[in-house]
N, C-alpha and C. Protein backbone atom coordinates (compact mmCIF):
# COMPACT_ATOMS: atom_id res chain seq x y z
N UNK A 1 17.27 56.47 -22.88
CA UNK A 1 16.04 57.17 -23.18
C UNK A 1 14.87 56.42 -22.57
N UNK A 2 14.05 57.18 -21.73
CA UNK A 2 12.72 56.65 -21.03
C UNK A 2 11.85 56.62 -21.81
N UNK A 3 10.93 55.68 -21.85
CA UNK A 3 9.48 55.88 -22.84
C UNK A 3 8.56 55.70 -21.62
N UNK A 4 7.08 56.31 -22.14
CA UNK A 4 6.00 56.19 -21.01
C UNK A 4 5.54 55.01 -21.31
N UNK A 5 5.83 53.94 -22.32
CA UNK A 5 5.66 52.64 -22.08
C UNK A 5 6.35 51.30 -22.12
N UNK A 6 6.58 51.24 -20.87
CA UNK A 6 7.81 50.81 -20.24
C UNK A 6 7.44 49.21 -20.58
N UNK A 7 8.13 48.19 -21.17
CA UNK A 7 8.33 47.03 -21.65
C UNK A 7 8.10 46.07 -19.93
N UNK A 8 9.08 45.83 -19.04
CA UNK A 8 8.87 45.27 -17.77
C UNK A 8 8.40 45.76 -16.44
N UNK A 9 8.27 45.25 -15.67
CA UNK A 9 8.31 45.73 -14.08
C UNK A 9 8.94 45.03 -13.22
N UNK A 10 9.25 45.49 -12.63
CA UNK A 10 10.32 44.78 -11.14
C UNK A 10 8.67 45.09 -10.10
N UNK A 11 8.23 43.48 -9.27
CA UNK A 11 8.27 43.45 -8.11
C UNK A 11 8.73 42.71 -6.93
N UNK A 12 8.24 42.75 -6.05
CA UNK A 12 8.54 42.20 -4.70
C UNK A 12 7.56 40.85 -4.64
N UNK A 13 8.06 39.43 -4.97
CA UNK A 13 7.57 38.72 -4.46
C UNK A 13 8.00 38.17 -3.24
N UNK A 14 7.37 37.97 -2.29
CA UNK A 14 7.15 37.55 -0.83
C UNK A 14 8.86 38.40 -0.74
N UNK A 15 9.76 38.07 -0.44
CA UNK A 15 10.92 38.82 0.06
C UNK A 15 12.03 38.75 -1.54
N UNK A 16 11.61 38.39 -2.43
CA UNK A 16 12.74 38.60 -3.53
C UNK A 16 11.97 39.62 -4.51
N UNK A 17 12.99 40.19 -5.15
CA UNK A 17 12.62 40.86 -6.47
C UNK A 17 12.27 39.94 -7.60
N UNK A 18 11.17 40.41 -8.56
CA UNK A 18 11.03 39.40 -9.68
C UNK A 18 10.50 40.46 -11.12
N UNK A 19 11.29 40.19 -12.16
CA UNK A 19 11.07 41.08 -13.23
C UNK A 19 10.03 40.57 -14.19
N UNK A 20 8.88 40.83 -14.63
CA UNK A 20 7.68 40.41 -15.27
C UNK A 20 7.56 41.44 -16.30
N UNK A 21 6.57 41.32 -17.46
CA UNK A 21 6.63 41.69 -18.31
C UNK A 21 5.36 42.58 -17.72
N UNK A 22 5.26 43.62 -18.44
CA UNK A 22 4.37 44.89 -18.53
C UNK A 22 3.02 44.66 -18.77
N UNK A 23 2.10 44.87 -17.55
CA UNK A 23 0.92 44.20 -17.99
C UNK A 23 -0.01 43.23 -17.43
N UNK A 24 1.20 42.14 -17.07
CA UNK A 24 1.33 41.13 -16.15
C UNK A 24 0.21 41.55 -14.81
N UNK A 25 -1.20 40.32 -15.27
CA UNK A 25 -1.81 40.72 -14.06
C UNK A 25 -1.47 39.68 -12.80
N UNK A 26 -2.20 39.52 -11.74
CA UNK A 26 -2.16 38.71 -10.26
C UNK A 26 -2.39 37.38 -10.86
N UNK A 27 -3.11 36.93 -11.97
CA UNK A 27 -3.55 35.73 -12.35
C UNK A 27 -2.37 35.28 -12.71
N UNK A 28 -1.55 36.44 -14.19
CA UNK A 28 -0.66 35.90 -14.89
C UNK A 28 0.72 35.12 -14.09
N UNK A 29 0.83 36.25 -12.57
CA UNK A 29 1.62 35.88 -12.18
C UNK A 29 1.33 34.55 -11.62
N UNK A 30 0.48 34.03 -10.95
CA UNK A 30 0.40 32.66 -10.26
C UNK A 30 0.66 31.45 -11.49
N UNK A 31 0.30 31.81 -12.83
CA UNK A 31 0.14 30.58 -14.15
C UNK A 31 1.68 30.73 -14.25
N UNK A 32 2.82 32.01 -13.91
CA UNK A 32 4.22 32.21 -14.46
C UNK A 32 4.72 31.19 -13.41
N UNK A 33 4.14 31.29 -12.12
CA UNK A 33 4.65 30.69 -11.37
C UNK A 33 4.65 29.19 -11.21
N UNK A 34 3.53 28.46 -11.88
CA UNK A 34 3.19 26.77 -12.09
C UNK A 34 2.67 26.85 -10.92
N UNK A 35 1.88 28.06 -10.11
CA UNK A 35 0.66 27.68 -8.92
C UNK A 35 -0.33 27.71 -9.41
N UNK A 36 -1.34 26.33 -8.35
CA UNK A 36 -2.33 26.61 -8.89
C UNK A 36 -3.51 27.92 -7.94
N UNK A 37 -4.27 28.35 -9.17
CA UNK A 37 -5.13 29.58 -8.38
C UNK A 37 -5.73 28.87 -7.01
N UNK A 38 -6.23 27.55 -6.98
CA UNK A 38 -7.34 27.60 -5.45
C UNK A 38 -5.82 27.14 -4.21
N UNK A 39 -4.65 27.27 -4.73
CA UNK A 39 -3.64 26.77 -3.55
C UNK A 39 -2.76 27.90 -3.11
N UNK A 40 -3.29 28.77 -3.41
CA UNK A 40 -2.85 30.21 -2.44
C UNK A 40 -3.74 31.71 -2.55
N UNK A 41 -3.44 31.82 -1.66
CA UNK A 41 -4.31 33.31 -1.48
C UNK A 41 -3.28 34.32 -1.42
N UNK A 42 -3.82 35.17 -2.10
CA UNK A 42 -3.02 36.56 -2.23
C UNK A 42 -3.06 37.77 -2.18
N UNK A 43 -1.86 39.03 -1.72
CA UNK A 43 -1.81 40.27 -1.33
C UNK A 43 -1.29 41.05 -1.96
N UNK A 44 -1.76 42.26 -2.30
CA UNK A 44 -0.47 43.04 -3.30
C UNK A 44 -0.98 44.43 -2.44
N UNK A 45 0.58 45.06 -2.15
CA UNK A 45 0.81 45.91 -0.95
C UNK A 45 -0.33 46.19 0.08
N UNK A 46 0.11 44.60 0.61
CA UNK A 46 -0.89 44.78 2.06
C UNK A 46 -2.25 44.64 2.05
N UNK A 47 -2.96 44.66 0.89
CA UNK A 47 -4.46 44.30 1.01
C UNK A 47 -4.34 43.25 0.23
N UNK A 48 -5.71 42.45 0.60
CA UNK A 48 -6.02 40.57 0.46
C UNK A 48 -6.75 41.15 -1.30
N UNK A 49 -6.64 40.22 -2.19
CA UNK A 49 -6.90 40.47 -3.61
C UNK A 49 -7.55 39.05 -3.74
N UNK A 50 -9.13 38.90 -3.86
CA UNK A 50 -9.49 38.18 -3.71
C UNK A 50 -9.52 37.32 -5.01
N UNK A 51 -9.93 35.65 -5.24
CA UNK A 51 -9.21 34.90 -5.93
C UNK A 51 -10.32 35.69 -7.61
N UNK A 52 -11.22 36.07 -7.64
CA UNK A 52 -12.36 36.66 -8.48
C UNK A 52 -11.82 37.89 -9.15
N UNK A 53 -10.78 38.31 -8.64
CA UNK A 53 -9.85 39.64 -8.46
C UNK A 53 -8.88 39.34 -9.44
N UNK A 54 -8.06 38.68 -9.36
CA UNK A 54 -7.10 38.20 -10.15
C UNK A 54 -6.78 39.12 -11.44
N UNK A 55 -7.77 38.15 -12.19
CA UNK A 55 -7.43 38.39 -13.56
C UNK A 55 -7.92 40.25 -13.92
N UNK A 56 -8.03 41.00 -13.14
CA UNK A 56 -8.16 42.31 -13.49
C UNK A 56 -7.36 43.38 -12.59
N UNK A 57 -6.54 41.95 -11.60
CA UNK A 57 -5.67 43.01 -10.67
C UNK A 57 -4.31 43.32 -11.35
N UNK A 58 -4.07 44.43 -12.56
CA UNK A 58 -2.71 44.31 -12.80
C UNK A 58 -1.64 44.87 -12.34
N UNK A 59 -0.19 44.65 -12.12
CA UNK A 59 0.45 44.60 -11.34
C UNK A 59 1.29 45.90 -11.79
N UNK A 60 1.59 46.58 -10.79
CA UNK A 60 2.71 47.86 -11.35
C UNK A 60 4.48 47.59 -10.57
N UNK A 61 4.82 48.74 -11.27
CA UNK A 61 6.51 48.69 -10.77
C UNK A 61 6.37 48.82 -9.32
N UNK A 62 7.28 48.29 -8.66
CA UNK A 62 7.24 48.22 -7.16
C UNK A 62 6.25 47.60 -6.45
N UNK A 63 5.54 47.03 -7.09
CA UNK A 63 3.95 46.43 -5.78
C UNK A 63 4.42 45.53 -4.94
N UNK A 64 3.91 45.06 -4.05
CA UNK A 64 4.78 44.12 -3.20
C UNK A 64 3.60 42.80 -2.93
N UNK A 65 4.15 41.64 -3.23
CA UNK A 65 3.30 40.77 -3.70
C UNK A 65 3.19 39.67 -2.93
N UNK A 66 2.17 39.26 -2.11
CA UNK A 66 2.57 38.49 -1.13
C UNK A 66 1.49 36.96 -0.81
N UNK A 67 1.93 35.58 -1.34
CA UNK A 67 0.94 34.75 -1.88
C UNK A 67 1.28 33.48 -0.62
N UNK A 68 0.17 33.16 -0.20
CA UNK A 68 -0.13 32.23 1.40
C UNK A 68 -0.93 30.85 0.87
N UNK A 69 -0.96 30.31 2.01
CA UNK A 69 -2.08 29.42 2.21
C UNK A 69 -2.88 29.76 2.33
N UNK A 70 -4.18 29.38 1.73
CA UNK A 70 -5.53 29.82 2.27
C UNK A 70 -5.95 29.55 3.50
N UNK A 71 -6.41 30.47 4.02
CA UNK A 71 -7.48 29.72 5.45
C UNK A 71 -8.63 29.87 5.48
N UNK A 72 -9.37 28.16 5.71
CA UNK A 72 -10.05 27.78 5.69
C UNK A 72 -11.24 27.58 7.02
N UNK A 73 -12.57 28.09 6.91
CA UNK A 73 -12.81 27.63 8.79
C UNK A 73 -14.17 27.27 8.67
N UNK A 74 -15.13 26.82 9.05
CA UNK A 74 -16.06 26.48 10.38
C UNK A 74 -16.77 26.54 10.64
């Protein structure tokens, strides 16, 4: 039986699947992960989610999540 409020989500981090709890924003995921926020920059399907972004970007089933080095310039 399906409910419209679904307990987890499956996404795509960088090339693996990862199952997170429902809700789970861009912030939560970097603190799940033991990164820290100013040591990567991050994408969720293809657009840059800036670091101010975070904590209100929340994450859905399937997003594809993709966390770098920052670059820095000049």
């Amino acid at each position: 039986m399906s409910t419209s409020k679904e307990l987890h989500i499956e996404i795509r981090l960088d090339e693996a699947r990862l199952r997170l709890g429902a809700g789970t924003t861009l912030a939560g995921l970097i603190e799940h992960l033991g990164r820290a926020p100013t040591a990567v920059a991050t994408a969720r399907n293809g657009e840059f989610i800036p670091r101010a972004a975070r904590h209100h970007t929340v994450l859905k089933n399937g997003d594809q999540v993709l966390l770098f080095k920052p670059i820095v310039g000049g």
